[in-house]
N, C-alpha and C. Protein backbone atom coordinates (compact mmCIF):
# COMPACT_ATOMS: atom_id res chain seq x y z
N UNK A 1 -69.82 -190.21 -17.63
CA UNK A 1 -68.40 -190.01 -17.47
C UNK A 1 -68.15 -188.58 -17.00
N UNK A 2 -67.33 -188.66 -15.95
CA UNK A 2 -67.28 -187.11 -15.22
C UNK A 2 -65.97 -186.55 -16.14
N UNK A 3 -65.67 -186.23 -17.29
CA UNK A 3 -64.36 -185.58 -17.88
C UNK A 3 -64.70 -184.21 -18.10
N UNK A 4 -63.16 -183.99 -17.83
CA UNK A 4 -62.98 -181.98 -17.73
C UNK A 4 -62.00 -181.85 -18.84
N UNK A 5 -61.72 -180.86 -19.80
CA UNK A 5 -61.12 -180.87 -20.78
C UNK A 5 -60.55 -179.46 -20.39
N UNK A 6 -58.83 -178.96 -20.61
CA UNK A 6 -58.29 -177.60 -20.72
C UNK A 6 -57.92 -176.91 -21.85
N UNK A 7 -58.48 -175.94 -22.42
CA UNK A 7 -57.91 -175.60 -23.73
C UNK A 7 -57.04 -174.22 -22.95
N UNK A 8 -55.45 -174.40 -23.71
CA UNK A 8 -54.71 -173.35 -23.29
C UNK A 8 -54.59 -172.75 -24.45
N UNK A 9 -55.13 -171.54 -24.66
CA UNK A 9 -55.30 -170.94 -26.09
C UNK A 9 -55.32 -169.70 -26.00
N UNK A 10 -54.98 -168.53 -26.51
CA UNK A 10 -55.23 -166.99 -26.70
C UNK A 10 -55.94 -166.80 -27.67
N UNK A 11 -56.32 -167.55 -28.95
CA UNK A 11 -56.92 -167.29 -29.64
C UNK A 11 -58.58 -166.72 -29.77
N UNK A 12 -58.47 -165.91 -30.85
CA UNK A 12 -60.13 -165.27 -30.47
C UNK A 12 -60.87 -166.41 -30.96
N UNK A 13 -62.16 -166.97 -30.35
CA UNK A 13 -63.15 -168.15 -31.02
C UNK A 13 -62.90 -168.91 -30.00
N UNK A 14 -61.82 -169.35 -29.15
CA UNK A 14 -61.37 -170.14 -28.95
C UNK A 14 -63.03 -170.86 -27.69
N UNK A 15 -63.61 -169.73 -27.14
CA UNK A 15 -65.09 -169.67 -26.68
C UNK A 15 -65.86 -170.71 -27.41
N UNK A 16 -66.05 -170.29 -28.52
CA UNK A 16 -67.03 -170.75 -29.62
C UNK A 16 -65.99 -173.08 -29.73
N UNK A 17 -65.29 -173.00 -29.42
CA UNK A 17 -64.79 -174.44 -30.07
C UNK A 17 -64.67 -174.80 -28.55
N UNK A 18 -64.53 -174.55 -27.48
CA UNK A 18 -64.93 -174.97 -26.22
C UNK A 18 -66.66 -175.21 -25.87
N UNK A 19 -67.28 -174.59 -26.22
CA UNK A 19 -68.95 -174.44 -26.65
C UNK A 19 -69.09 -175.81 -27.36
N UNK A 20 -68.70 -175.84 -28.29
CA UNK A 20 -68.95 -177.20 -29.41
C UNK A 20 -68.11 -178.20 -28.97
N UNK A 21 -67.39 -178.40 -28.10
CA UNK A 21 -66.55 -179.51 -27.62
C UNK A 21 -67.75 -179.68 -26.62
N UNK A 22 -67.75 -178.84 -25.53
CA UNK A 22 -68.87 -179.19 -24.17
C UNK A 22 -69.96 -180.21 -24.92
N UNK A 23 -70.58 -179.16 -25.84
CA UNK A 23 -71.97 -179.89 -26.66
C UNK A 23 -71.75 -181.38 -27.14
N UNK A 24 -70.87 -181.36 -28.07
CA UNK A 24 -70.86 -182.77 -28.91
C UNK A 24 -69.83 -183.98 -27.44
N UNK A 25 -69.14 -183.48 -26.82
CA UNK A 25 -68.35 -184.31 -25.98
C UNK A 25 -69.22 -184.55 -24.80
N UNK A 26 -69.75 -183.54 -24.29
CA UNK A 26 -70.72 -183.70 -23.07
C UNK A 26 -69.44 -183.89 -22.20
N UNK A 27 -68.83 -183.16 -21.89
CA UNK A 27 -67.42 -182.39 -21.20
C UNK A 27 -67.87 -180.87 -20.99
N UNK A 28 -67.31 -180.81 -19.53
CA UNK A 28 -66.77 -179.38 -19.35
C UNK A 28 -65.14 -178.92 -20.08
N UNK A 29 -65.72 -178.22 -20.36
CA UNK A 29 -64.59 -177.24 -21.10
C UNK A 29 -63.77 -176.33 -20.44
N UNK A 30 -62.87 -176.07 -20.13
CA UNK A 30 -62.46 -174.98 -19.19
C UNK A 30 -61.19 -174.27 -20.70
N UNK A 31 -61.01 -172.71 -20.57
CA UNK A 31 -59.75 -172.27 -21.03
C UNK A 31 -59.07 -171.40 -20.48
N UNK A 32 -57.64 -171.77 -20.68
CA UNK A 32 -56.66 -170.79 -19.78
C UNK A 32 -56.11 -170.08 -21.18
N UNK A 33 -55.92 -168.79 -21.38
CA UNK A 33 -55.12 -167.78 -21.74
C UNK A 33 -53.44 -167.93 -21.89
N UNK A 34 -53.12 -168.19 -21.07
CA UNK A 34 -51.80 -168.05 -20.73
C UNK A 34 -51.39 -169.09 -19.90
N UNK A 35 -49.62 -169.44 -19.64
CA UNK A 35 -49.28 -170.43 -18.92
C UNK A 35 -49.78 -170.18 -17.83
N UNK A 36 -49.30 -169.00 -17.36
CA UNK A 36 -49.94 -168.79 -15.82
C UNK A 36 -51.42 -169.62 -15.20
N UNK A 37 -52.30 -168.72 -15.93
CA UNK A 37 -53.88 -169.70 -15.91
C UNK A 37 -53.46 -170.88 -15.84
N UNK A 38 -53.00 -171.33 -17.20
CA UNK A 38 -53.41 -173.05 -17.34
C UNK A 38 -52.82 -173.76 -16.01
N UNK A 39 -51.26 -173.28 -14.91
CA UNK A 39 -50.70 -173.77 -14.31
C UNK A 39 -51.86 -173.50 -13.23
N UNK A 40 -52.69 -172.46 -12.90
CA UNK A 40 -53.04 -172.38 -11.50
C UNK A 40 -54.36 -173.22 -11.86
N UNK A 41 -55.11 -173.33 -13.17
CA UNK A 41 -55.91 -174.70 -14.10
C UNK A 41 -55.91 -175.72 -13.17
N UNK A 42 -54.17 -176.72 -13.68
CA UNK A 42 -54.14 -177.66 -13.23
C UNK A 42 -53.80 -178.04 -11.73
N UNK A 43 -53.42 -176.52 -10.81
CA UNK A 43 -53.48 -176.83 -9.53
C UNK A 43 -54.89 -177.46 -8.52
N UNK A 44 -55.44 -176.88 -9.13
CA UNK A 44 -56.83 -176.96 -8.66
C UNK A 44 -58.00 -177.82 -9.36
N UNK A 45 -57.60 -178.47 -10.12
CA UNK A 45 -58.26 -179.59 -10.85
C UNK A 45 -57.80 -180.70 -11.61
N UNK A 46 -58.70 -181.83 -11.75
CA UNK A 46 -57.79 -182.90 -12.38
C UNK A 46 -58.83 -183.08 -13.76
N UNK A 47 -57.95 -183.25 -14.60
CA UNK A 47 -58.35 -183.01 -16.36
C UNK A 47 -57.96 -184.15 -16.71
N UNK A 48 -59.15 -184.69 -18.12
CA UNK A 48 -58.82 -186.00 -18.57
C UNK A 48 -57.67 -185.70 -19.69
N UNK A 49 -58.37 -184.47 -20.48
CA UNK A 49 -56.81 -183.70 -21.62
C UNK A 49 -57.02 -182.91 -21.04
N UNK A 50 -55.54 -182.11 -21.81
CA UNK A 50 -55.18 -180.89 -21.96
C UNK A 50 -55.04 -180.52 -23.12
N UNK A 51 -55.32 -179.27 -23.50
CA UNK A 51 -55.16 -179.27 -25.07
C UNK A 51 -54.29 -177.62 -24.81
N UNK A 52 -52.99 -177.73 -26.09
CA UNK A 52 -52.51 -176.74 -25.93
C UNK A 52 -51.98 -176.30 -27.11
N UNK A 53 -52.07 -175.06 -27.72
CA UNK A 53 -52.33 -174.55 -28.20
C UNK A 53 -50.43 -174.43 -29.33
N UNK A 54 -50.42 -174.54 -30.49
CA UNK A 54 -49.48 -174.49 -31.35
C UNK A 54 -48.51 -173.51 -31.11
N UNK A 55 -49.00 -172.47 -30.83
CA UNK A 55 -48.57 -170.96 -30.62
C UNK A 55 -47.56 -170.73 -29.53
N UNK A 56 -48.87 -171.14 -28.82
CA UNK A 56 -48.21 -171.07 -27.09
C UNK A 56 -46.95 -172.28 -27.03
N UNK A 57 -47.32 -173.16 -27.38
CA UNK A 57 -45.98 -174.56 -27.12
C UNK A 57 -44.79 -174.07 -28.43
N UNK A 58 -44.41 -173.29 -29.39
CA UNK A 58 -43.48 -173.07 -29.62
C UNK A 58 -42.57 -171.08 -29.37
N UNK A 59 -43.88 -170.93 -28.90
CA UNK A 59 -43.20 -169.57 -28.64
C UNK A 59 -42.74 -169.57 -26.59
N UNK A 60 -42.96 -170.46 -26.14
CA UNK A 60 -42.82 -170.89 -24.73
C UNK A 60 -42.23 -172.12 -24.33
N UNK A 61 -41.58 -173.06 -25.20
CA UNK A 61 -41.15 -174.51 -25.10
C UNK A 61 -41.13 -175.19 -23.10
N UNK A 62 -40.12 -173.61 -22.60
CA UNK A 62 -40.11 -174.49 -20.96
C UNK A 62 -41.38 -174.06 -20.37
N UNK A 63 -42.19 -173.35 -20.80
CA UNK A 63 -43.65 -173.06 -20.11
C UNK A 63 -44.32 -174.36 -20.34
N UNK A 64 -44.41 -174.61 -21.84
CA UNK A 64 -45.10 -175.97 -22.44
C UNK A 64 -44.90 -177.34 -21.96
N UNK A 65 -43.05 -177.26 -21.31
CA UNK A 65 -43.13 -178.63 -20.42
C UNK A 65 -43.81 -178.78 -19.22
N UNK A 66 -43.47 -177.33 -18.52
CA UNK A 66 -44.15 -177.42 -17.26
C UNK A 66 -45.73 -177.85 -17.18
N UNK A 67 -46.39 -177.17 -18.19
CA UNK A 67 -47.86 -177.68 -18.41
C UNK A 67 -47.63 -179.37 -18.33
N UNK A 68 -46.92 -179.79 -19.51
CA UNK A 68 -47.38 -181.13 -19.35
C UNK A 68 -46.87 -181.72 -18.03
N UNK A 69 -45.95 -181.06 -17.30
CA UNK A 69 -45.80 -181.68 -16.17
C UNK A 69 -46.33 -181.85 -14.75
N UNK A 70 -47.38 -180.90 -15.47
CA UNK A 70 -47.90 -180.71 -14.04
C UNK A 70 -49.25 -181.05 -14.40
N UNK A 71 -49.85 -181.63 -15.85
CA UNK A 71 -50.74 -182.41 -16.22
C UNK A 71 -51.38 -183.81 -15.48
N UNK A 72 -50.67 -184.08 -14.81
CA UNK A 72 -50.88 -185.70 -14.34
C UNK A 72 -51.33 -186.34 -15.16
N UNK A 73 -52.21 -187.31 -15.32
CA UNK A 73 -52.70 -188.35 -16.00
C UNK A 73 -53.67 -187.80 -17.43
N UNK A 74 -53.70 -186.74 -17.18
CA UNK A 74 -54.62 -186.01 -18.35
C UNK A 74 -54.04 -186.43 -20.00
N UNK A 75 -54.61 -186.60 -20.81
CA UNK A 75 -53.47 -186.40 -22.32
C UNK A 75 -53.60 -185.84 -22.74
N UNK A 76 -52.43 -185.79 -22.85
CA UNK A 76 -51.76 -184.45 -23.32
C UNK A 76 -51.84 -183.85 -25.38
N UNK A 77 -52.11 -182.79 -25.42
CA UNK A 77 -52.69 -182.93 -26.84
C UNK A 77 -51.68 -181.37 -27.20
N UNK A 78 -51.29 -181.35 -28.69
CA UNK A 78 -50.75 -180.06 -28.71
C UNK A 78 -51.70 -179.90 -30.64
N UNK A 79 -52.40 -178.44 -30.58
CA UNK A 79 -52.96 -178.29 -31.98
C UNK A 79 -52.43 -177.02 -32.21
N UNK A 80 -52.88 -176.66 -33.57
CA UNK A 80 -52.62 -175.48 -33.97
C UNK A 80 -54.24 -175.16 -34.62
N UNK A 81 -54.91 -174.51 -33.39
CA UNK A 81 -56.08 -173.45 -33.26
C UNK A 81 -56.31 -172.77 -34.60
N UNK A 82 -54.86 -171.73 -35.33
CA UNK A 82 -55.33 -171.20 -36.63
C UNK A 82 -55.42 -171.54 -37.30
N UNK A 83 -55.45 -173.22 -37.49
CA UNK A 83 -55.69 -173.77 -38.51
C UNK A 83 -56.17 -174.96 -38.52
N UNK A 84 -57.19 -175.09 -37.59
CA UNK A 84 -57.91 -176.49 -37.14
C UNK A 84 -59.18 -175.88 -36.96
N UNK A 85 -60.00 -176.50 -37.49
CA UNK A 85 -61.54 -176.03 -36.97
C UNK A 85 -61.92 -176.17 -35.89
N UNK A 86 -63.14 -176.28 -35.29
CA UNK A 86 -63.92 -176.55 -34.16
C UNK A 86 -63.92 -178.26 -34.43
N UNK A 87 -64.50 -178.46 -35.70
CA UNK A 87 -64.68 -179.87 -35.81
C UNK A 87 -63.01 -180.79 -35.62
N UNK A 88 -62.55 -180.28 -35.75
CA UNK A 88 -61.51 -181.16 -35.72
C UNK A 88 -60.54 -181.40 -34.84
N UNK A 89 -60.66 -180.46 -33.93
CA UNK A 89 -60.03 -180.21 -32.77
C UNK A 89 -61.29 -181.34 -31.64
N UNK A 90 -62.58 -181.32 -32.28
CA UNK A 90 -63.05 -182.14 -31.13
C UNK A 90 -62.70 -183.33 -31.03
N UNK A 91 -62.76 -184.25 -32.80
CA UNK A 91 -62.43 -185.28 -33.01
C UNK A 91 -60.73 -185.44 -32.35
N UNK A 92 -59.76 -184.68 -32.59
CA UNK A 92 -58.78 -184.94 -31.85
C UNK A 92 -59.01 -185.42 -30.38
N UNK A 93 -59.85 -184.54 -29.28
CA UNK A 93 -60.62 -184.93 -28.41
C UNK A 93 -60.84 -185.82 -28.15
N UNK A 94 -61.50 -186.18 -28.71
CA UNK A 94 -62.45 -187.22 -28.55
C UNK A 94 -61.83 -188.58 -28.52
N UNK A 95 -60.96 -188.25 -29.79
CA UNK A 95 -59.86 -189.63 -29.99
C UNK A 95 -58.79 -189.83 -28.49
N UNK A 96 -58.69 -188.88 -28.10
CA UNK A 96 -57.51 -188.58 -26.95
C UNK A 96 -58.07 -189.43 -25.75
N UNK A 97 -59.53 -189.34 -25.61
CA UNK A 97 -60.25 -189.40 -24.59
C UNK A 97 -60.78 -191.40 -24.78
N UNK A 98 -60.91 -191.46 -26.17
CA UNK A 98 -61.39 -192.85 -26.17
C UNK A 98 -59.26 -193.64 -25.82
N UNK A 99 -58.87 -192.95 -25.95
CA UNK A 99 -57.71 -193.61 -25.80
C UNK A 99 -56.96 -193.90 -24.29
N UNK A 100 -57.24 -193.00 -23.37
CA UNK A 100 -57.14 -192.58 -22.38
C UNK A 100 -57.84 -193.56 -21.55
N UNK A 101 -59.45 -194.22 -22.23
CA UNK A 101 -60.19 -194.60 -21.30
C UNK A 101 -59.59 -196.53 -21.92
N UNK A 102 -59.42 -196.57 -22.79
CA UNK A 102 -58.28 -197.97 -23.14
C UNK A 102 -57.41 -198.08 -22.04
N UNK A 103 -56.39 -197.35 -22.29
CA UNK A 103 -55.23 -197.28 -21.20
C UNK A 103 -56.03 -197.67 -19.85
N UNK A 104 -56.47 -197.18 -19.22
CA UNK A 104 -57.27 -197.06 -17.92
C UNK A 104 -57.71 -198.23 -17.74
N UNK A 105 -58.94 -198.81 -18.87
CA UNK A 105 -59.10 -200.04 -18.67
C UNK A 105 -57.90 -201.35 -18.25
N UNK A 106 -56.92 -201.28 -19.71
CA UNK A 106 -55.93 -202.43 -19.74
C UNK A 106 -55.34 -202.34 -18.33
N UNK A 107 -54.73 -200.91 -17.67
CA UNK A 107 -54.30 -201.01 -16.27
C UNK A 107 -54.77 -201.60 -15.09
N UNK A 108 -56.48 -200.98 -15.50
CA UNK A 108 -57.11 -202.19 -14.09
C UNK A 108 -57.40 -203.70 -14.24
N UNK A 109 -56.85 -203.61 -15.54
CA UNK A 109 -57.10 -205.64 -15.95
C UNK A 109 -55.70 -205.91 -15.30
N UNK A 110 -54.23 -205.47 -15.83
CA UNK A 110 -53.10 -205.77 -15.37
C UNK A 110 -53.06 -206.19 -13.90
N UNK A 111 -53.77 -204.60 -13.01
CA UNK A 111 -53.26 -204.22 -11.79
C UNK A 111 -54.28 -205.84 -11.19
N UNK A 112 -55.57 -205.82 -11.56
CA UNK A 112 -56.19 -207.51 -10.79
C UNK A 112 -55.67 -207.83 -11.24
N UNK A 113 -55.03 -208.63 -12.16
CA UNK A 113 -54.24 -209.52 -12.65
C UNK A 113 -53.14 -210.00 -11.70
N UNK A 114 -52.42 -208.80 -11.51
CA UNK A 114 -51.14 -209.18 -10.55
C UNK A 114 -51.75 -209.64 -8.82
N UNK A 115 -53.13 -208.77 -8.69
CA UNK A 115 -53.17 -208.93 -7.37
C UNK A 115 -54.01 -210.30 -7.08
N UNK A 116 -55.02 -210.99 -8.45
CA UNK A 116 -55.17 -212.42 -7.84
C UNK A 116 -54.33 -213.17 -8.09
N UNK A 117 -52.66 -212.54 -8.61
CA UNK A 117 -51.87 -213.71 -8.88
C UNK A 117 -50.78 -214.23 -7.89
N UNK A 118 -51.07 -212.68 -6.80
CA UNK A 118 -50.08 -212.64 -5.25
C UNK A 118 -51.19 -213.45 -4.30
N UNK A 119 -52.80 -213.31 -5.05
CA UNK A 119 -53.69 -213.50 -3.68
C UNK A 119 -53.25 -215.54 -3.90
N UNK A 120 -53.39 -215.52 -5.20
CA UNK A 120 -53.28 -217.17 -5.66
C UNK A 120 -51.73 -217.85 -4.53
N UNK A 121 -50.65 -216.95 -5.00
CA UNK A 121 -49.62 -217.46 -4.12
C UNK A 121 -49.46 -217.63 -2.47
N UNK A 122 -49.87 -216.85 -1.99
CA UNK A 122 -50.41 -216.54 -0.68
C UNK A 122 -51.02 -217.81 0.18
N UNK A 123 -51.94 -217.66 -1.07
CA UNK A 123 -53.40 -219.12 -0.57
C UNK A 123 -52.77 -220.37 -0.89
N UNK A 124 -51.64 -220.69 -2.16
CA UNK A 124 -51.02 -221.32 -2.08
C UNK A 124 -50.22 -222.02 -0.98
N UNK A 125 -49.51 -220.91 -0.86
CA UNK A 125 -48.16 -221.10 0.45
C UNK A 125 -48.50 -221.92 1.83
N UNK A 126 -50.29 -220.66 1.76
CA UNK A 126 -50.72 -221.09 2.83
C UNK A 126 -50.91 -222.51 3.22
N UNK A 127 -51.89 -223.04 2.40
CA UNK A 127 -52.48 -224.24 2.28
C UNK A 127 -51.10 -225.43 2.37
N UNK A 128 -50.18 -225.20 1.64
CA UNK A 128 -49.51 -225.91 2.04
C UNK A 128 -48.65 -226.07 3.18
N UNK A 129 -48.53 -224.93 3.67
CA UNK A 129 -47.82 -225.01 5.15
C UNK A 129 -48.62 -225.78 5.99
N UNK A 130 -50.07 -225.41 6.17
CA UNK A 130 -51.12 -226.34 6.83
C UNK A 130 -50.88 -227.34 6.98
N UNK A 131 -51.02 -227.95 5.17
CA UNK A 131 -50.94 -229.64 5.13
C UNK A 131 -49.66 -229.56 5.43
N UNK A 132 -47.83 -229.29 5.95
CA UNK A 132 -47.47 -230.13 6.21
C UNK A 132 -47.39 -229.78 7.93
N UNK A 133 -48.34 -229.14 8.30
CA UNK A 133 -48.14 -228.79 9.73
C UNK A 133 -49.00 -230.29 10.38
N UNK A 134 -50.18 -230.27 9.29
CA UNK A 134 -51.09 -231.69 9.71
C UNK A 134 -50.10 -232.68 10.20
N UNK A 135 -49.13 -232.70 8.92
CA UNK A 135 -48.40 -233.71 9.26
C UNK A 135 -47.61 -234.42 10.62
N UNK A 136 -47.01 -233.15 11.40
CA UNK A 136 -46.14 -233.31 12.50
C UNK A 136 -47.09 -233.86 13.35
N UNK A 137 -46.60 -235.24 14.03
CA UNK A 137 -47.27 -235.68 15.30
C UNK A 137 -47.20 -235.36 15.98
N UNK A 138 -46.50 -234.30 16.22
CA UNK A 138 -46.61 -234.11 18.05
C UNK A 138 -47.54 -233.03 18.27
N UNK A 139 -48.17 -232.07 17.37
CA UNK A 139 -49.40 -231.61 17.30
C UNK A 139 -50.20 -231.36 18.39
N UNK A 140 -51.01 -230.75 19.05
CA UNK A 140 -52.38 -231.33 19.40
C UNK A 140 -53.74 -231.01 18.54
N UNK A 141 -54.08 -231.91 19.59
CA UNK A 141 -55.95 -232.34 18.70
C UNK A 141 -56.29 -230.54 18.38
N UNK A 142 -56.66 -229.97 19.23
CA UNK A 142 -57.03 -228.52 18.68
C UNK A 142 -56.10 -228.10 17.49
N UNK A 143 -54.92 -227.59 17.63
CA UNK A 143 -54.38 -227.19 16.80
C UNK A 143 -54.66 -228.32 15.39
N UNK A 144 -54.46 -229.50 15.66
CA UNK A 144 -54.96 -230.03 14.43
C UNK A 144 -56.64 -229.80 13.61
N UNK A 145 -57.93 -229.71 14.51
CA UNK A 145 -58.98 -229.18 14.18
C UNK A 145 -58.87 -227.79 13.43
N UNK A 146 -58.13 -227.27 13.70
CA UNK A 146 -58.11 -225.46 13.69
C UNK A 146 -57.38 -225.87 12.20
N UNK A 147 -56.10 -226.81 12.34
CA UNK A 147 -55.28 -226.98 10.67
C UNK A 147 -56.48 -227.21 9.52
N UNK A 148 -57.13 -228.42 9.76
CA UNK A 148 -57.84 -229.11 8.89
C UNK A 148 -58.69 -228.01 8.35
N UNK A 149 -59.76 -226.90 9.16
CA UNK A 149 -60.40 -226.14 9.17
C UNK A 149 -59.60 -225.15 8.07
N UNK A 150 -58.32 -224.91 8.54
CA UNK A 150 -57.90 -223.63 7.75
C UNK A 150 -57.87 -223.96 6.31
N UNK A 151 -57.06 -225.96 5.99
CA UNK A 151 -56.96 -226.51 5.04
C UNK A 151 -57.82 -226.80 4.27
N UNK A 152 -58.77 -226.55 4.81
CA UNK A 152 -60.05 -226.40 4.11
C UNK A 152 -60.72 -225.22 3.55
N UNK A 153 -60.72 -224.07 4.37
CA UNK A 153 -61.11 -222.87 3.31
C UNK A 153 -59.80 -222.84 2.73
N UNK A 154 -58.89 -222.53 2.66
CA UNK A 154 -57.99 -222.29 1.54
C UNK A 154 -57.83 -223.11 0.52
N UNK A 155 -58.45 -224.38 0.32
CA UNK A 155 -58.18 -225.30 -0.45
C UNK A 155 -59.86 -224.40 -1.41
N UNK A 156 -61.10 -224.45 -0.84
CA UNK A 156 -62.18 -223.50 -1.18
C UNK A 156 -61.93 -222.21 -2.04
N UNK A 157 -61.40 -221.38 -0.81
CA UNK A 157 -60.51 -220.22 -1.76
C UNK A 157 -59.71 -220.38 -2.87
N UNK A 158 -59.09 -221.51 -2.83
CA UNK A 158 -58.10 -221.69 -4.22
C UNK A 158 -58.98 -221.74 -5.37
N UNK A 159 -60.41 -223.05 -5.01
CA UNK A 159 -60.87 -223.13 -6.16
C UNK A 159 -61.37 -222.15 -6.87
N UNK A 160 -62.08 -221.39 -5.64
CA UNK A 160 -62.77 -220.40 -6.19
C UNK A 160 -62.03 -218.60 -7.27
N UNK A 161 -60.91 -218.87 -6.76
CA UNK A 161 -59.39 -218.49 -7.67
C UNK A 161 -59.55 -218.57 -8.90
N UNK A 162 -59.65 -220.02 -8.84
CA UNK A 162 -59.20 -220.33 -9.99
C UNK A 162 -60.31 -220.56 -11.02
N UNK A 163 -61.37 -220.18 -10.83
CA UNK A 163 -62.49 -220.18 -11.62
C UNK A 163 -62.36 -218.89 -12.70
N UNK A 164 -62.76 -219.32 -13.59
CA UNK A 164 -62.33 -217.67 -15.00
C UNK A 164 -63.72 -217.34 -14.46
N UNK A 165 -62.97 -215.60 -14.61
CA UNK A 165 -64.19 -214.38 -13.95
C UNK A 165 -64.86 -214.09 -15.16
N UNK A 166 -66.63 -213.66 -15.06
CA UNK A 166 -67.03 -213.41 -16.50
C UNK A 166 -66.72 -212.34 -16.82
C-alpha cells in the first residue's frame, strides 16, 4: 500500500511519533510545523490522513478549515499531541486508514455496480431494437444477416451480464 501520512504539529517529539508511525504503519510520515507548511504539504502531494494537531485547530479555527479543505480525500484526523502518546496516536492512524480503505472499497463496488447496470440497459435496449428491426419486412437480406448477428452477441453479452461475478 503506497500511503503518506501528514502530521501538522509544533510539538517537540513530534519526530520521535512520526518515526514510530513510519515503523509500525509502514507509511511515510511527513510533518508540517505550521499552516503554512502543511498548506504548501498538501499542494504538492496526495495523503491518505492528515493528522492535526489540538493546538493548532483551536488556536487557528479558519487555518484548520483550510487544511481540511484542501485535504482532498485524505482523513481527516484532529488529536491532542500533549496528551496522546506515540502509541495512540498510531492506533488512531491506523483506524483512520483501515476506514478509509472500507470507504474506497464500498465505492468501487457501488461505482461497477451502477456501470454493469447502464452496460445491462444498453445491451438491453439494444437487443431489442434488433429483434424488432428483424421484424420489418421490407428489410434486406444483408441488413437482416448483420440484425441476427448483432441479436446474437447481445443476447451472449446479456448472458454473460448476468452471470454473478466471483
Amino acid at each position: 500500500m503506497n500511503q503518506s501520512i501528514l502530521m501538522i504539529t509544533s510539538i517537540s517529539g513530534a519526530e520521535n511519533c512520526a518515526s514510530a508511525m513510519a515503523r509500525q504503519i509502514g507509511s511515510v510520515v511527513e510533518i508540517a510545523d505550521t499552516r503554512k507548511a502543511a498548506l504548501s504539504a498538501l499542494r504538492r502531494c496526495e495523503y491518505s490522513v492528515v493528522v492535526v494537531d489540538d493546538a493548532l485547530a483551536e488556536s487557528d479555527p479558519a487555518g484548520t478549515e483550510l487544511i481540511w479543505k484542501h485535504a482532498g480525500l485524505a482523513v481527516p484526523l484532529q488529536v491532542n499531541f500533549a496528551i496522546s502518546g506515540a502509541s495512540r496516536v498510531v492506533r488512531e492512524v491506523r483506524s483512520a486508514l483501515n476506514r478509509r480503505e472500507q470507504e474506497q472499497s464500498l465505492a468501487m463496488r457501488a461505482a461497477a455496480s451502477t456501470l454493469e447496470n447502464k452496460l445491462k440497459s444498453t445491451v438491453t435496449g439494444l437487443l431489442l431494437q434488433s429483434q424488432l428491426a428483424l421484424a420489418e419486412p421490407s428489410a434486406s437480406p444483408i441488413l437482416m444477416e448483420k440484425l441476427k448477428l448483432m441479436v446474437e452477441l447481445a443476447g451472449n453479452l446479456r448472458q454473460q451480464l448476468a452471470r454473478p461475478q466471483a
